[in-house]
Protein backbone atom coordinates (compact mmCIF):
# COMPACT_ATOMS: atom_id res chain seq x y z
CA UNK A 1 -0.02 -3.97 0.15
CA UNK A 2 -0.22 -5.32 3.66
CA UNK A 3 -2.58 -6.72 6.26
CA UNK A 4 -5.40 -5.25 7.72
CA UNK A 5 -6.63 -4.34 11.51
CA UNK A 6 -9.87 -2.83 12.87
CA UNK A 7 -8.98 0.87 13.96
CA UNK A 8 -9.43 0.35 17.47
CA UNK A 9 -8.28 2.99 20.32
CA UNK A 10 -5.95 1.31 22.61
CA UNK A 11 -4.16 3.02 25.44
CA UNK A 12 -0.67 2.79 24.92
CA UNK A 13 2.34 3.85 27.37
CA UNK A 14 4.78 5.13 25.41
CA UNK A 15 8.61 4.47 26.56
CA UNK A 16 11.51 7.00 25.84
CA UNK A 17 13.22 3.97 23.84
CA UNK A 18 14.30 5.52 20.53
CA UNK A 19 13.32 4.66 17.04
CA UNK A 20 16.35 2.98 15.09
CA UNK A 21 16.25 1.79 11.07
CA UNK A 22 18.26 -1.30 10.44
CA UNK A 23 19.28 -3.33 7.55
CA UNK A 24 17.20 -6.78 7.27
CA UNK A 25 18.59 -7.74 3.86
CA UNK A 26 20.58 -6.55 0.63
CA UNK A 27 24.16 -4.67 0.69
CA UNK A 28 23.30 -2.33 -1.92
CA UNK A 29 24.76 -4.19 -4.64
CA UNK A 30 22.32 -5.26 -7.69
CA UNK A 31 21.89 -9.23 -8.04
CA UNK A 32 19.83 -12.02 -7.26
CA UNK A 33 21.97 -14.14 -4.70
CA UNK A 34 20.66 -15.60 -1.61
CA UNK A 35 22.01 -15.56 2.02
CA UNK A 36 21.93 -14.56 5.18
CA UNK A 37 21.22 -10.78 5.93
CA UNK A 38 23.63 -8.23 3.89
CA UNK A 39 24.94 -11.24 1.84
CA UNK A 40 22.14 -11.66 -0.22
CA UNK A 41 21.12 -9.42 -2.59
CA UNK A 42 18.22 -7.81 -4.87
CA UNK A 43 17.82 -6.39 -8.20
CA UNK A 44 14.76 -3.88 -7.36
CA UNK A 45 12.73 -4.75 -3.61
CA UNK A 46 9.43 -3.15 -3.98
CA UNK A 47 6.85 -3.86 -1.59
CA UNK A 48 6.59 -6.10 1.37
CA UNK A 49 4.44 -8.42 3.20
CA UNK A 50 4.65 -9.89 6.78
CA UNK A 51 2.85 -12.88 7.56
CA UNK A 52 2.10 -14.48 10.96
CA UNK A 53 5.70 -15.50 12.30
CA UNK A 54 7.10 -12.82 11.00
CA UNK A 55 8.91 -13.91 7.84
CA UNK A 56 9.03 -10.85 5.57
CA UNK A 57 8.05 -11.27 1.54
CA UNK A 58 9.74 -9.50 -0.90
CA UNK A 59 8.21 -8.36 -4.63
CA UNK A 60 11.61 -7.93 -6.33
CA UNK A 61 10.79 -6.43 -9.29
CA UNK A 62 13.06 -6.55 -11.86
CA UNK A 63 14.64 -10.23 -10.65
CA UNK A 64 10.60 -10.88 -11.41
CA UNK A 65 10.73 -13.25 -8.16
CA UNK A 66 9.02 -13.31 -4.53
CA UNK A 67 11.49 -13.54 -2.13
CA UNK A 68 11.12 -14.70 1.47
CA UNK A 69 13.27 -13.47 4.06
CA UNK A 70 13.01 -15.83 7.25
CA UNK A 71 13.13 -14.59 10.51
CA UNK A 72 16.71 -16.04 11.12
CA UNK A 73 17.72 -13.32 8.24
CA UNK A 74 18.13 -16.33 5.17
CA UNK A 75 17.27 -14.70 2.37
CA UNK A 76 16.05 -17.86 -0.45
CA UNK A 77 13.36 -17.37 -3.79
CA UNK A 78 9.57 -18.41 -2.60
CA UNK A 79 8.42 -17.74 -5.85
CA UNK A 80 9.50 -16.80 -9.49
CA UNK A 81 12.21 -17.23 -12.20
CA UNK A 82 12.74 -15.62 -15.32
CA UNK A 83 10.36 -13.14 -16.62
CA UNK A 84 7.40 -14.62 -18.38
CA UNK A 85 4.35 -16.00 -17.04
CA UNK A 86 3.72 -19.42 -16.03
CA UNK A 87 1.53 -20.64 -12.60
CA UNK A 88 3.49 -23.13 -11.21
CA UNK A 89 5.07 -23.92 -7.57
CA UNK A 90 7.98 -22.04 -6.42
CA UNK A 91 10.54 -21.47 -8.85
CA UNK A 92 8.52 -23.02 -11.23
CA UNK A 93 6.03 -20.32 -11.52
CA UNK A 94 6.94 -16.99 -13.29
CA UNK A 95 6.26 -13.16 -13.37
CA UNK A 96 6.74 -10.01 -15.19
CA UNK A 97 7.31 -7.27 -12.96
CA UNK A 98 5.78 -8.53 -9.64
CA UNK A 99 4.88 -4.71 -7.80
CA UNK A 100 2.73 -5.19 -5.01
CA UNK A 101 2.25 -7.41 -2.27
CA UNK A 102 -0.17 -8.45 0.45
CA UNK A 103 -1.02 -11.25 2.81
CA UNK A 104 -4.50 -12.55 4.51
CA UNK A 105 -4.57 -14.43 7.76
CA UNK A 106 -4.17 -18.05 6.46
CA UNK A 107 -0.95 -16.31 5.35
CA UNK A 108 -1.95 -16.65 1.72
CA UNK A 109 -0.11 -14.25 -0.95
CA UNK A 110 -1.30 -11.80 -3.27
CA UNK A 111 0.73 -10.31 -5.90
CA UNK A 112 0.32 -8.19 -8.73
CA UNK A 113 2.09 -9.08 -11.53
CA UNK A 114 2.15 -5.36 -13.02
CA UNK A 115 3.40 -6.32 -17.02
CA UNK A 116 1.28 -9.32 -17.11
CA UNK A 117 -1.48 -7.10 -15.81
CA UNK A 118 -2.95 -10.10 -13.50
CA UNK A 119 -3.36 -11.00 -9.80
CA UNK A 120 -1.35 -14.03 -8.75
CA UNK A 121 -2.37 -16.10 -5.19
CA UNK A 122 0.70 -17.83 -3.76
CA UNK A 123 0.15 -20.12 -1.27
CA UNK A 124 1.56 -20.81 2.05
CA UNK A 125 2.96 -23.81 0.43
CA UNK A 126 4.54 -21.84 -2.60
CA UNK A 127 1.75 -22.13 -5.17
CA UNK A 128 1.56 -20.02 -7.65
CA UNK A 129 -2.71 -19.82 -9.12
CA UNK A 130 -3.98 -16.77 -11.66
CA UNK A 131 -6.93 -14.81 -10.20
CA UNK A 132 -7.73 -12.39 -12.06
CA UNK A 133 -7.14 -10.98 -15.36
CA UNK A 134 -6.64 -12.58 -18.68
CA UNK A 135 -2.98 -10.63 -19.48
CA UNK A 136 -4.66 -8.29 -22.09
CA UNK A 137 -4.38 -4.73 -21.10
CA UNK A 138 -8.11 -2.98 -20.47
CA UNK A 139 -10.21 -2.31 -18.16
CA UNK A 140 -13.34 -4.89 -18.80
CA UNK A 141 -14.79 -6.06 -16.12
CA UNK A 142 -15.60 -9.71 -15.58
CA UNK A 143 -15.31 -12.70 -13.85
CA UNK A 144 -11.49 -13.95 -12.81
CA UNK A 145 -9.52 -14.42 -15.76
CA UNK A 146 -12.44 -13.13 -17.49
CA UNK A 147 -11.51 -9.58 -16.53
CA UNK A 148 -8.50 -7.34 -18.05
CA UNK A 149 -6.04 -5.20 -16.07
CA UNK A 150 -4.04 -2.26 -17.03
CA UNK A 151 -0.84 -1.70 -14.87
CA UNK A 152 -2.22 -3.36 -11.04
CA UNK A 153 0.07 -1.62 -8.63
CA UNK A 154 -0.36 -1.65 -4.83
CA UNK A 155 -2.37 -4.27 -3.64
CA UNK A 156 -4.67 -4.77 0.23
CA UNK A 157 -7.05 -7.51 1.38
CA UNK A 158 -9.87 -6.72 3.68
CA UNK A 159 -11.18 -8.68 6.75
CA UNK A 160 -14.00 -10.03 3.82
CA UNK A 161 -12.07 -11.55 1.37
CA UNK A 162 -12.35 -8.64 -0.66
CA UNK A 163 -8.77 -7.84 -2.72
CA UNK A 164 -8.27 -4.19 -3.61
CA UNK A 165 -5.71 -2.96 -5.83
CA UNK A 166 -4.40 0.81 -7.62
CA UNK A 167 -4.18 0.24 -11.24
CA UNK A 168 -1.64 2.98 -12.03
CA UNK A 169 -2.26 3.11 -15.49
CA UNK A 170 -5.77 3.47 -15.96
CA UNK A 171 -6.04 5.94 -13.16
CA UNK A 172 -8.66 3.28 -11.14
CA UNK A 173 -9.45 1.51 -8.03
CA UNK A 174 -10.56 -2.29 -8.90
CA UNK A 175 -11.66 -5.18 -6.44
CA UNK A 176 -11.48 -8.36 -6.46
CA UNK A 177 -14.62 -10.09 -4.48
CA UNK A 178 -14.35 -13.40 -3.08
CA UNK A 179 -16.81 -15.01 -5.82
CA UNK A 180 -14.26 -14.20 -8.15
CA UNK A 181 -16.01 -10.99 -10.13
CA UNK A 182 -13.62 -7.72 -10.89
CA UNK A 183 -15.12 -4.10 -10.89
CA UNK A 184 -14.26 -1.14 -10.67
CA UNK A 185 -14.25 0.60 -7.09
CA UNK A 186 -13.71 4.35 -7.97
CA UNK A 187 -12.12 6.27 -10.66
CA UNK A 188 -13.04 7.10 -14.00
CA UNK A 189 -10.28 6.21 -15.78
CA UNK A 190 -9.45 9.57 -16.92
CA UNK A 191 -6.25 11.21 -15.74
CA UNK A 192 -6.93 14.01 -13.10
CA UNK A 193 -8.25 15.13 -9.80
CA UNK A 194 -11.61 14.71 -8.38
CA UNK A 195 -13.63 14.08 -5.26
CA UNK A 196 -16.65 12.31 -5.88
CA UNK A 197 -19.01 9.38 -5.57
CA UNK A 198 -17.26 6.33 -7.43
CA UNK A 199 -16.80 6.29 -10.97
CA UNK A 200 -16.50 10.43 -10.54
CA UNK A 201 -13.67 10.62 -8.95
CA UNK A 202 -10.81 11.09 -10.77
CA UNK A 203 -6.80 10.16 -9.83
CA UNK A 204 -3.51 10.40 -10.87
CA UNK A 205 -1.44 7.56 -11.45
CA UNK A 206 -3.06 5.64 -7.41
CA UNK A 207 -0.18 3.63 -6.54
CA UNK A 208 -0.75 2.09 -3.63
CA UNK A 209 -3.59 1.24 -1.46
CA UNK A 210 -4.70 0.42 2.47
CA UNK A 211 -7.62 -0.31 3.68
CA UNK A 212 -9.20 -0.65 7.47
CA UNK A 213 -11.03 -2.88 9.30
CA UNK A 214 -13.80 -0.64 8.99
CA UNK A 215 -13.53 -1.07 4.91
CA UNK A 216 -12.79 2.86 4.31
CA UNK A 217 -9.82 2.33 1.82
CA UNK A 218 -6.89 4.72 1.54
CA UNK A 219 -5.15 5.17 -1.74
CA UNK A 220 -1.53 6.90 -2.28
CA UNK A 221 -2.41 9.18 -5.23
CA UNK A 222 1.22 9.30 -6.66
CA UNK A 223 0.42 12.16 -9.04
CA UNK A 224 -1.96 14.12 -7.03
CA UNK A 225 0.33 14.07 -4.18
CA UNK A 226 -2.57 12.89 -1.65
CA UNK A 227 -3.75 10.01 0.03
CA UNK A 228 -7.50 9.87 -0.83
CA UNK A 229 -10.03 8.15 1.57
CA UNK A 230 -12.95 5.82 -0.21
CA UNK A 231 -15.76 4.75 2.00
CA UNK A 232 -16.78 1.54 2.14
CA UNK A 233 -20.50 3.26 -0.34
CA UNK A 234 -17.53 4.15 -2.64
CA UNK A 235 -17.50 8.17 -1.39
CA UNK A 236 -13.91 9.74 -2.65
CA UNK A 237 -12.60 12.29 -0.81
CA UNK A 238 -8.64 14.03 0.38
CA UNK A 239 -7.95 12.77 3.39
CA UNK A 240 -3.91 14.63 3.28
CA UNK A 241 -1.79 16.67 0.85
CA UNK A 242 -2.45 19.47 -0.87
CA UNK A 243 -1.33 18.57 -3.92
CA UNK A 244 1.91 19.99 -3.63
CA UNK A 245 4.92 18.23 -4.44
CA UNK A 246 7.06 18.25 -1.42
CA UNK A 247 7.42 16.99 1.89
CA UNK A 248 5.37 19.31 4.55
CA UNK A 249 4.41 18.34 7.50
CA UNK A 250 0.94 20.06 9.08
CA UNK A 251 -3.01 18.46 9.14
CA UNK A 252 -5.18 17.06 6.45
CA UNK A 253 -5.12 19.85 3.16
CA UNK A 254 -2.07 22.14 4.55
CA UNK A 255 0.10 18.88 4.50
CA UNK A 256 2.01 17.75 1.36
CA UNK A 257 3.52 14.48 -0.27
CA UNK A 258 6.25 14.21 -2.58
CA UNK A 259 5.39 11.32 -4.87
CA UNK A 260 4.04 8.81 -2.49
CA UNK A 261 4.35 4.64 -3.82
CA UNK A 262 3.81 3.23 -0.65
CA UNK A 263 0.84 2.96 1.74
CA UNK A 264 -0.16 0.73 5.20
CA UNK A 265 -2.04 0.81 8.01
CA UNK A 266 -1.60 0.21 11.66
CA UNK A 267 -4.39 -1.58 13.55
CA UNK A 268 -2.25 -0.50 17.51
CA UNK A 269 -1.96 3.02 17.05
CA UNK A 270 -4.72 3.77 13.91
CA UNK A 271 -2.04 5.73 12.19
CA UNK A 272 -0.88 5.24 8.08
CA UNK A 273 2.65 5.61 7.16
CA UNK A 274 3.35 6.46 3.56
CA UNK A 275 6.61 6.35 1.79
CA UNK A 276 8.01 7.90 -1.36
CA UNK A 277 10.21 9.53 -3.55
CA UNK A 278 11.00 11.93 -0.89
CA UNK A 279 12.97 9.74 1.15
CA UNK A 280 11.19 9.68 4.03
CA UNK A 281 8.50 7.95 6.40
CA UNK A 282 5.52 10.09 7.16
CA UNK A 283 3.17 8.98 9.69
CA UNK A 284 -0.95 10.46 9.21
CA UNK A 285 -2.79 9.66 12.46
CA UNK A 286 -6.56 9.27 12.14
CA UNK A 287 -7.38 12.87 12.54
CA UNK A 288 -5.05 13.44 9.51
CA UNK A 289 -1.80 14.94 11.25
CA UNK A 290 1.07 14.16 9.17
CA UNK A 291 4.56 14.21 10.62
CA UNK A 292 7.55 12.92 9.22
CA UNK A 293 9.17 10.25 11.73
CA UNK A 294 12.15 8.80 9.57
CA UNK A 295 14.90 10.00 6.95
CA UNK A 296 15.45 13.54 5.91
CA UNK A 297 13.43 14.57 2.64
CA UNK A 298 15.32 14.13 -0.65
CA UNK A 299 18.22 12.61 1.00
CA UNK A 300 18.95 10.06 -1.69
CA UNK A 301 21.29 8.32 0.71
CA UNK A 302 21.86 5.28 2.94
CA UNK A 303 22.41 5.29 6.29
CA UNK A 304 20.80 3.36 9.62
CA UNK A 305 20.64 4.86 12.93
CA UNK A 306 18.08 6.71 14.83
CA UNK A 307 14.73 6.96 13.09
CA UNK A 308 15.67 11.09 11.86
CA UNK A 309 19.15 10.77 10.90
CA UNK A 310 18.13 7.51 8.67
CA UNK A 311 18.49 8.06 5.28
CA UNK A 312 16.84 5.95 2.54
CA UNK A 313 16.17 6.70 -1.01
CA UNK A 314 13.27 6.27 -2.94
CA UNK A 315 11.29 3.95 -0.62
CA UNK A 316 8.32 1.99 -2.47
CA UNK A 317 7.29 -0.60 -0.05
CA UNK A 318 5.62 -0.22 3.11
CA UNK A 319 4.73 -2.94 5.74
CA UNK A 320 3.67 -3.57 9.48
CA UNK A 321 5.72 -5.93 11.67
CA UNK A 322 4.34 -8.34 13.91
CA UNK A 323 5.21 -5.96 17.12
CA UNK A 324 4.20 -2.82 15.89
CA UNK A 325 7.83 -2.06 13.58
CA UNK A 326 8.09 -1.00 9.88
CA UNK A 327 9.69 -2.78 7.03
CA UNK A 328 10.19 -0.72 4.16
CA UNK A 329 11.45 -1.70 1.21
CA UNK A 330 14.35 0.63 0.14
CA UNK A 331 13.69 0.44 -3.90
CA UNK A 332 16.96 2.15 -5.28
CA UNK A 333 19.04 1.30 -1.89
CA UNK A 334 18.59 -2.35 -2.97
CA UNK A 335 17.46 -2.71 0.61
CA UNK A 336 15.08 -4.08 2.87
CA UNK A 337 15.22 -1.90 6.08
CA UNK A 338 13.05 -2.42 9.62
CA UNK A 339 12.25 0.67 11.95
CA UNK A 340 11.75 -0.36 15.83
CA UNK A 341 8.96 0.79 17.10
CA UNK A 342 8.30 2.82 20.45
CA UNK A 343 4.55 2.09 20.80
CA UNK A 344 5.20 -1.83 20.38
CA UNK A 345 3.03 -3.26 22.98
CA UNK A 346 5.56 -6.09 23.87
CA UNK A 347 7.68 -3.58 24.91
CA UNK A 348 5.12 -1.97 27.92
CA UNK A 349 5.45 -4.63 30.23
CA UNK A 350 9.45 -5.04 30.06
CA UNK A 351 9.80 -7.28 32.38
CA UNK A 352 6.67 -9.59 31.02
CA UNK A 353 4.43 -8.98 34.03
CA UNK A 354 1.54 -10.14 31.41
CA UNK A 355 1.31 -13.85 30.13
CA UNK A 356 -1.32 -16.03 28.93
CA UNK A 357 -1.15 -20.22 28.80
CA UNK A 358 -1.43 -22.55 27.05
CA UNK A 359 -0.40 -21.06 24.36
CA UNK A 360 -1.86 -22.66 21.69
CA UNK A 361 -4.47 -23.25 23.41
CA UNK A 362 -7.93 -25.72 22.57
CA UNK A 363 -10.54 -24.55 24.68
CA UNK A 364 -9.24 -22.06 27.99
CA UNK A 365 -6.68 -19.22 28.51
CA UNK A 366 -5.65 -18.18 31.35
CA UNK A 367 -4.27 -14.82 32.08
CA UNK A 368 -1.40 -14.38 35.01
CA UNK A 369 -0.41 -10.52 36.46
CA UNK A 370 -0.50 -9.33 39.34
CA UNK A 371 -2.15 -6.05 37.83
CA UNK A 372 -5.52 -4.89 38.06
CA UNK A 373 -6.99 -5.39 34.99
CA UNK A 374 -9.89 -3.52 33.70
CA UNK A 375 -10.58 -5.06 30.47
CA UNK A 376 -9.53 -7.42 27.93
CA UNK A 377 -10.58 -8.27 24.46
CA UNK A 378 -9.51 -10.50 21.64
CA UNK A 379 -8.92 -9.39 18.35
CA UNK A 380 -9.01 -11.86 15.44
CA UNK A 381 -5.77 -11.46 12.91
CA UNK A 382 -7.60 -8.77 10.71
CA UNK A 383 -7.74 -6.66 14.37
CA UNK A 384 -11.96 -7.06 14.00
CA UNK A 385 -12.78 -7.01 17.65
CA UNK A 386 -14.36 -11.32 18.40
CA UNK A 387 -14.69 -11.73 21.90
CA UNK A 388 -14.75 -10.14 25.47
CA UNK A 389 -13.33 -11.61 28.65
CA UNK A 390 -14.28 -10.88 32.22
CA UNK A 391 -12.31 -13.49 34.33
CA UNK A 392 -8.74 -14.19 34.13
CA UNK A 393 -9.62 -17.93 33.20
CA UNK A 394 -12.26 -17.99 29.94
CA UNK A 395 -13.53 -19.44 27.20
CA UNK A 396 -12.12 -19.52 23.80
CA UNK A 397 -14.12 -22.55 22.23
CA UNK A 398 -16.40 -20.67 20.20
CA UNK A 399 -13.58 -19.15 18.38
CA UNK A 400 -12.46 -21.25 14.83
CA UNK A 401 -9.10 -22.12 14.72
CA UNK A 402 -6.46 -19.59 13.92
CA UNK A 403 -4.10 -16.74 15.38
CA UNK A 404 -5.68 -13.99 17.68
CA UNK A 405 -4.33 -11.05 19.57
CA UNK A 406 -5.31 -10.65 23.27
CA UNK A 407 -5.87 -6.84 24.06
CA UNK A 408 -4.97 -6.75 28.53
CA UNK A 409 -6.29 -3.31 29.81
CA UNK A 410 -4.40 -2.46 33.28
CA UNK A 411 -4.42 -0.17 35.53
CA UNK A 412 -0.67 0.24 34.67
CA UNK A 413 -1.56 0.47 30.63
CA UNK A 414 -2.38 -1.69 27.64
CA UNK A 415 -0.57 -4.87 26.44
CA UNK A 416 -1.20 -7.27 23.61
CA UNK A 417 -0.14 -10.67 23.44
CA UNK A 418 -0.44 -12.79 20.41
CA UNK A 419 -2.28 -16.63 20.57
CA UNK A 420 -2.97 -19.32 18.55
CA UNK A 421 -6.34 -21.36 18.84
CA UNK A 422 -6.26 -25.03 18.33
């Protein structure tokens, strides 16, 4: 449901700042009316996307609408109406049941629209185009529109092109490949548990799905209470949970889940954080430890604060920020909520001892600290490592136009700074 980064190892100085969850948008209240911050409100946020400036996009389901929350706080309808389906621009378009939500790096929109079993593109412009499915419920594969879906959930674009998605109801794992053709990833569309090569693996009700910029794919197995791992030759296996229903912190198999919905990945530190029914934010690093970072399990309650005495209840959604936070979408708390983060790299260099210039920039970047740095590398938007850099003063010609992270290695620790090519 959210964009995708290479796993990369970065050293990171972490800073005793605390973690705190704050209110973006919604009051609580159920409605549909746009504003500024609290004023506005939703009927049922679900999932969220960030795209490159950092404007948040909200699936709110039962409103059947995208809604775009700028970074000033305004709170307006990108896309959506009344229930039905139509492809259209903006408010001209319609959905039924909108769930998941993702975003590429030309800041394009994908959607599933769950009860019209399709995947909708919205552009950066609003546009509202059918890409797959044909709104009969099955599980034929095909090409585009050719194709049917049964119940597409969470949704995740790789660094390829390639659209994955959790289709809760046939208890699969389909893609979506750039030449337009749907099949079926892993699952075999009977209701269970099973590790396996593809088609033998079995799941319970996948929700949710993230994926690396390695291509291993990590699904939130609502039912199963696990995240399973698929590998980019299709290779299912448990990467967490037991299969217990409750919220237990500990490593890979001895941890547990208590109905997980939401899923994403982040490319700084390499961890996933999952959400759920539990009312909580777990956190599973790459070697599978699973802590729980914010709320208190089956709190059911709303309050912001410090990261631990947060409470939220029944989170769905699950997104990165731009600077290394998490915006969750607070389903039944009519909320969407942001968690600061204490490994943002912005925040290692307080006192910007980093910069780069220009910025954008056509053809040279220049670096200026007075640290000794040791290496730096640039990172296209999906976090896929592009280009090395030697000198403080280099070449970014070769590089197509578009938004890149700068990765500064210092003697001092690791910053990132965010550029555009030109």
């Amino acid at each position: 449901m959210k964009k995708i980064y290479l796993l990369i190892a970065l050293t990171i100085a972490h800073f005793g700042n605390a973690q705190n969850v704050s209110t973006v948008a919604g009051n609580g209240n159920i409605g549909s009316t746009n504003g500024n911050g609290t004023n506005a409100l939703f009927g049922a946020p679900h999932d969220v996307a960030v795209n490159s400036v950092g404007e948040i996009f909200v699936t709110d389901v039962s409103n059947h609408r995208i809604r775009k929350i700028a970074t000033n706080g305004d709170v307006t309808d990108f896309a959506g109406s009344t229930q039905g389906f139509v492809d259209g621009t903006g408010t001209n378009a319609q959905f039924n049941s909108p769930v998941g939500i993702c975003i590429n790096s030309s800041d394009e929109l994908f959607v599933t629209d769950y009860s019209n079993n399709r995947i909708r593109k919205i552009t950066a412009a609003g546009v509202v185009t059918t890409l797959a499915g044909n709104g009969t419920p099955g599980t034929n594969d095909g090409n585009g529109t050719n194709a049917s879906l049964n119940g597409p959930a969470g949704i995740c674009i790789n660094q390829f092109g390639q659209i994955f998605w959790a289709e809760q109801i046939s208890n699969i794992i389909r893609v979506l490949m750039p030449n337009g053709d749907v099949f079926t990833v892993a699952g075999s569309g009977i209701q269970g548990f099973a590790d396996g090569q593809n088609v033998s693996a079995q799941f319970n009700m996948p929700y949710d799905v993230a994926v690396d910029g390695l291509n291993n794919l990590y699904v939130a197995d609502q039912n199963n209470y696990r995240i399973r791992l698929i590998t980019p030759l299709g290779n299912v296996t448990t990467f967490a949970g037991n299969g217990t229903n409750a919220v237990v912190s500990g490593n890979g198999t001895s941890a547990s889940f208590y109905v997980p919905w939401g899923i994403t990945y982040d490319p700084i530190s390499g961890n996933l954080y999952t959400v759920g029914a539990g009312d909580v934010i777990q956190q599973i690093t790459a070697s599978a430890d699973v802590t729980t970072i914010a709320g208190f399990s089956y709190s059911a309650q709303f309050i912001d604060g410090p990261a631990l005495s947060a409470r939220f209840l029944d989170p769905t959604g699950i997104a990165m920020g731009l600077n290394g936070e998490i915006i969750i979408a607070d389903y039944y708390n009519r909320r969407v909520r942001k968690m600061s983060s204490t490994n943002s790299l912005d925040q290692l260099f307080e006192q910007d001892l980093i910069s780069i210039y220009p910025n954008p920039a056509e053809d040279f970047i220049t670096v200026e600290t007075a640290e000794n740095i040791q290496q730096m590398s640039i990172l296209n938007i999906h976090g896929t490592l592009v280009q090395t850099a030697a000198t403080k003063t280099f070449s970014i010609a070769d590089l197509p136009n578009g938004i890149y992270f700068l990765t500064i290695s210092t003697d001092k620790g690791t910053a990132q700074r965010k550029f555009i090519k030109q």
